[in-house]
N, C-alpha and C. Protein backbone atom coordinates (compact mmCIF):
# COMPACT_ATOMS: atom_id res chain seq x y z
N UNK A 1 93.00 131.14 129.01
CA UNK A 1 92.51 130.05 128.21
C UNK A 1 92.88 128.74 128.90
N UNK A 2 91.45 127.83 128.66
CA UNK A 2 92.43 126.60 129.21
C UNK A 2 92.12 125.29 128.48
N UNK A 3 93.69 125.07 128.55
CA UNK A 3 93.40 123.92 127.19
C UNK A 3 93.65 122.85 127.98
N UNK A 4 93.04 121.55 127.54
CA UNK A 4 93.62 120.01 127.45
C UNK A 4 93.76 119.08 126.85
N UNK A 5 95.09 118.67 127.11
CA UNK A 5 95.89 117.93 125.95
C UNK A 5 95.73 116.68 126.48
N UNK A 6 95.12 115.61 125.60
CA UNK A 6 94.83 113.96 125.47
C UNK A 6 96.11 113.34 124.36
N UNK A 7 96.38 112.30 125.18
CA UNK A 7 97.58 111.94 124.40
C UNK A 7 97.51 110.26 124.55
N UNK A 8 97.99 109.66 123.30
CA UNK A 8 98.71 108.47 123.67
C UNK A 8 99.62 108.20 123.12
N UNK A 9 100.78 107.70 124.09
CA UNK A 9 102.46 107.07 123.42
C UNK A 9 103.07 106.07 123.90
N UNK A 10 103.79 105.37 122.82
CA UNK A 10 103.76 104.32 122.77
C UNK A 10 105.06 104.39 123.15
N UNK A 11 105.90 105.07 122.67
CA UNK A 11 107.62 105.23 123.41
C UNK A 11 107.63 106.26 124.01
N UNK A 12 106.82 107.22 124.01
CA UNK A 12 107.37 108.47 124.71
C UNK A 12 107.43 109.98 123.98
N UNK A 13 107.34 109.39 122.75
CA UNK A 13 107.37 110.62 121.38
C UNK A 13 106.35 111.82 121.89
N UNK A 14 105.59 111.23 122.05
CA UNK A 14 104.23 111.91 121.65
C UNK A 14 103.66 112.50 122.91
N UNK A 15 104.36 111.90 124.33
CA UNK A 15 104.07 112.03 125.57
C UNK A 15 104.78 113.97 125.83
N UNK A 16 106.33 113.77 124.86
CA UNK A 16 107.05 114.62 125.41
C UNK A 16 106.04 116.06 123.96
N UNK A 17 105.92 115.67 123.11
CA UNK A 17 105.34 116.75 122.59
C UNK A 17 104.25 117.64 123.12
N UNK A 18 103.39 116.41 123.99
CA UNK A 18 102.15 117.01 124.83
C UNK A 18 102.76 117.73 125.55
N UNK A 19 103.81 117.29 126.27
CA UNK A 19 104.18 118.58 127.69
C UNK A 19 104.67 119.48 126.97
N UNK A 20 105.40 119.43 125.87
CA UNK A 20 106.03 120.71 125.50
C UNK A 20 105.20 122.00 125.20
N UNK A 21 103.43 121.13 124.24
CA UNK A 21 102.81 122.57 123.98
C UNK A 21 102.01 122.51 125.49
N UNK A 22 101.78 121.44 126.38
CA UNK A 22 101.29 122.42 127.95
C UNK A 22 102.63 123.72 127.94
N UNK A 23 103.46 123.20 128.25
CA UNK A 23 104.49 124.59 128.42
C UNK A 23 104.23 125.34 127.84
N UNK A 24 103.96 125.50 126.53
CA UNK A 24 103.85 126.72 126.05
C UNK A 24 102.46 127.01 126.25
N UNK A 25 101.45 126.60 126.23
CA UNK A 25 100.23 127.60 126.74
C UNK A 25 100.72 128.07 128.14
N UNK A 26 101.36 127.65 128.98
CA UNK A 26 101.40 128.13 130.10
C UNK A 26 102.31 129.06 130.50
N UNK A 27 103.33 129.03 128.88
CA UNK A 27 104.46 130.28 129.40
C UNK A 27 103.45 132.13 128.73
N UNK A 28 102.39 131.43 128.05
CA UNK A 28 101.32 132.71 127.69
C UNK A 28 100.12 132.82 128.45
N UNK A 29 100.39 131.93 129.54
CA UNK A 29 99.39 132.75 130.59
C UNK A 29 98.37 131.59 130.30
N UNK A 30 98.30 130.64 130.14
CA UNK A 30 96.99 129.98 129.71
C UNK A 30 97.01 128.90 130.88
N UNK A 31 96.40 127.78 131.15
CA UNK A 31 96.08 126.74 131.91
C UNK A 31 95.91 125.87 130.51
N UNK A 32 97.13 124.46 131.13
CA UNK A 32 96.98 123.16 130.36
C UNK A 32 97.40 122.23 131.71
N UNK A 33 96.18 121.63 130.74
CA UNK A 33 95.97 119.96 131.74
C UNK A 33 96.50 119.11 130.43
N UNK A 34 97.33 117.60 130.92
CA UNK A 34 97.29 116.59 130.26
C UNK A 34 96.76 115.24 130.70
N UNK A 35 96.30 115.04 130.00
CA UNK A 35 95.93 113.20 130.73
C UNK A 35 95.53 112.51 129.20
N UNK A 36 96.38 110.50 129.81
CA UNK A 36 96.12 109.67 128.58
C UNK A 36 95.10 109.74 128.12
N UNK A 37 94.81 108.96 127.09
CA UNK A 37 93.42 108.74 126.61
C UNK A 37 92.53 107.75 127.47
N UNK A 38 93.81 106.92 128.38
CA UNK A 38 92.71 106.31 129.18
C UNK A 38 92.49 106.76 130.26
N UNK A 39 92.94 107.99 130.85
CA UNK A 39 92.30 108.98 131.73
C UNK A 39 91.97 109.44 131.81
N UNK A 40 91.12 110.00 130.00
CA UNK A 40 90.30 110.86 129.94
C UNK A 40 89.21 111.05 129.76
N UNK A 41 88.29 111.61 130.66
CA UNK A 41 86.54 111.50 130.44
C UNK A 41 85.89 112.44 129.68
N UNK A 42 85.39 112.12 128.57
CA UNK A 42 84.73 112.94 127.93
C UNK A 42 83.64 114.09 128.52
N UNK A 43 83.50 113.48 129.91
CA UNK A 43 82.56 114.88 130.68
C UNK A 43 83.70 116.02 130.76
N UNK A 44 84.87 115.95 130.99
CA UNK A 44 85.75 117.02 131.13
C UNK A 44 85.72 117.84 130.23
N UNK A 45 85.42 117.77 128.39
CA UNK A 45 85.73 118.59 127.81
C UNK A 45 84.83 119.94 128.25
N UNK A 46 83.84 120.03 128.34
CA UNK A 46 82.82 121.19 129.02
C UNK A 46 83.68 121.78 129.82
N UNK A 47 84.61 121.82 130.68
CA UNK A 47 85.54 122.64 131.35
C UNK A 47 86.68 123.56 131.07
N UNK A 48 86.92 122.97 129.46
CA UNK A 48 88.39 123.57 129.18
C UNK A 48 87.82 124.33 127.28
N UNK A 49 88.53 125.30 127.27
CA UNK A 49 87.72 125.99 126.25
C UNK A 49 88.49 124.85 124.82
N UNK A 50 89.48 124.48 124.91
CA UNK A 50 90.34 124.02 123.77
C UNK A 50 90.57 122.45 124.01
N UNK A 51 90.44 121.66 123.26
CA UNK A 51 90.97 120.01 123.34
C UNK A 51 92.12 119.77 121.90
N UNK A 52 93.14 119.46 122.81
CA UNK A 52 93.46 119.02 121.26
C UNK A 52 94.24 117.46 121.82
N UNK A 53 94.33 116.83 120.92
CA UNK A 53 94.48 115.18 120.67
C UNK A 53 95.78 114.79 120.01
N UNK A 54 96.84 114.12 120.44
CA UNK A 54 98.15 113.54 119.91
C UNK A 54 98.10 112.04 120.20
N UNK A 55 98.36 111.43 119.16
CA UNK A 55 98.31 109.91 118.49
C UNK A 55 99.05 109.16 117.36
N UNK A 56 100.18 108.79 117.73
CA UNK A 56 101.06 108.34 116.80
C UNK A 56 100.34 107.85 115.71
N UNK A 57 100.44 107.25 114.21
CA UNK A 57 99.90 106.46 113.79
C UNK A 57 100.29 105.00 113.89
N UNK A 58 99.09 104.32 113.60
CA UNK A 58 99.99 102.96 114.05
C UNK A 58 99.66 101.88 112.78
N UNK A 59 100.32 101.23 111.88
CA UNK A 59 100.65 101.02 110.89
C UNK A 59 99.88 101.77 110.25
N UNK A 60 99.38 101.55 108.91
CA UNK A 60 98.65 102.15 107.81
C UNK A 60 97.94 103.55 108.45
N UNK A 61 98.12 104.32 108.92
CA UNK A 61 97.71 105.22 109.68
C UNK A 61 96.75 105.26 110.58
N UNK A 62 96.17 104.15 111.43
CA UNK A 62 95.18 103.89 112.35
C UNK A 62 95.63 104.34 113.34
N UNK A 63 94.41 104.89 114.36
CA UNK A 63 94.93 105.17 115.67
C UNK A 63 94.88 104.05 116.10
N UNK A 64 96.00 104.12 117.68
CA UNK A 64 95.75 102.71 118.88
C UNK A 64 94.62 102.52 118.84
N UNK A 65 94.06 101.53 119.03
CA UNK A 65 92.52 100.97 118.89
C UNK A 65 92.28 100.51 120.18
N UNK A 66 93.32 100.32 121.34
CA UNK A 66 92.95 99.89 122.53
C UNK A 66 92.23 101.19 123.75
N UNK A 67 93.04 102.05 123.52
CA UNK A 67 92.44 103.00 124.14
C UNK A 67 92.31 104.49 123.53
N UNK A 68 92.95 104.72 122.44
CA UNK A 68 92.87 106.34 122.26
C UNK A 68 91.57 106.13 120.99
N UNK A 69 91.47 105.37 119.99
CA UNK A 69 90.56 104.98 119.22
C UNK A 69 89.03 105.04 120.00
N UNK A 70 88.96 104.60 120.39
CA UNK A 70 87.66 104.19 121.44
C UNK A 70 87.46 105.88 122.08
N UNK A 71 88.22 106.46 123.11
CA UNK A 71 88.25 107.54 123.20
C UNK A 71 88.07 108.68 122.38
N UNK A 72 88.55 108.68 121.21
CA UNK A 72 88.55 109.70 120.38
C UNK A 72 87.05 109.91 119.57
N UNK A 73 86.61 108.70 119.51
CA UNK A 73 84.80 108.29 119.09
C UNK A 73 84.14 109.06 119.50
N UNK A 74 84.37 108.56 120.98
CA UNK A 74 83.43 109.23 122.20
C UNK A 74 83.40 110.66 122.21
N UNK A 75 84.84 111.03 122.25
CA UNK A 75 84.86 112.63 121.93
C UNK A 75 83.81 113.10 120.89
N UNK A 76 84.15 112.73 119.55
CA UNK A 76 83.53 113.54 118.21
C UNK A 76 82.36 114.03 118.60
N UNK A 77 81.64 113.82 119.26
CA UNK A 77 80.27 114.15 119.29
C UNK A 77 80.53 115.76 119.89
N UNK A 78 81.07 115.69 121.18
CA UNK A 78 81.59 116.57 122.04
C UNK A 78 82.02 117.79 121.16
N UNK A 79 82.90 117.51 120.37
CA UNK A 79 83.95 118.65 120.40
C UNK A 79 83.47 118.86 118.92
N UNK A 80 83.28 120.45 118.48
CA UNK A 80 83.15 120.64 116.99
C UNK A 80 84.61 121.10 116.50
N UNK A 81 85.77 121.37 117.32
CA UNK A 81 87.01 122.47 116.80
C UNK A 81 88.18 121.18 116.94
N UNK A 82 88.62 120.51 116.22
CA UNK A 82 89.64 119.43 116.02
C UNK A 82 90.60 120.50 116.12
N UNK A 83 92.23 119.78 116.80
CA UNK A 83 93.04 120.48 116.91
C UNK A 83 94.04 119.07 116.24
C-alpha cells in the first residue's frame, strides 16, 4: 500500500505525528511519502492508493488559510476517502 501524508505545523505537533504514522505504514510493509501542504501537488494523489491530511486547528477551528486551506480545496475534488 502506499500512502501519503500532507501535513501542516505550526510548532512541530503535527509534523511529528505525520512521521510517526509514515513509520507505521512502513513497519507493515507499506510505502509512505510525506510532504507540506505547500509541497503538495494535487496531480500526485493518482499515485498513492491512500491520502490522508493533518492540520492543527487554528482558532475557532479553521484550517491555516495560507497554505493547507487552499490545498485541501484543491484536493476535495480528487479524493472521495477522507482520512
Amino acid at each position: 500500500m502506499k500512502v501519503i501524508l500532507v501535513y501542516w505545523s505550526g510548532t512541530g505537533n503535527t509534523e511529528a505525528m505525520a512521521q510517526a504514522v509514515a513509520e507505521g505504514v512502513q513497519a507493515q510493509g507499506g510505502e509512505a511519502a510525506l510532504f507540506t501542504a505547500g509541497k503538495f501537488d494535487v496531480d500526485m494523489a493518482g499515485t498513492f492508493n491512500t491520502i490522508a491530511f493533518g492540520c492543527p486547528s487554528m482558532g475557532s477551528e479553521e484550517l491555516e488559510e495560507s497554505e493547507f486551506a487552499p490545498m485541501f480545496s484543491a484536493a476535495a475534488p480528487v479524493n472521495s476517502t477522507w482520512v
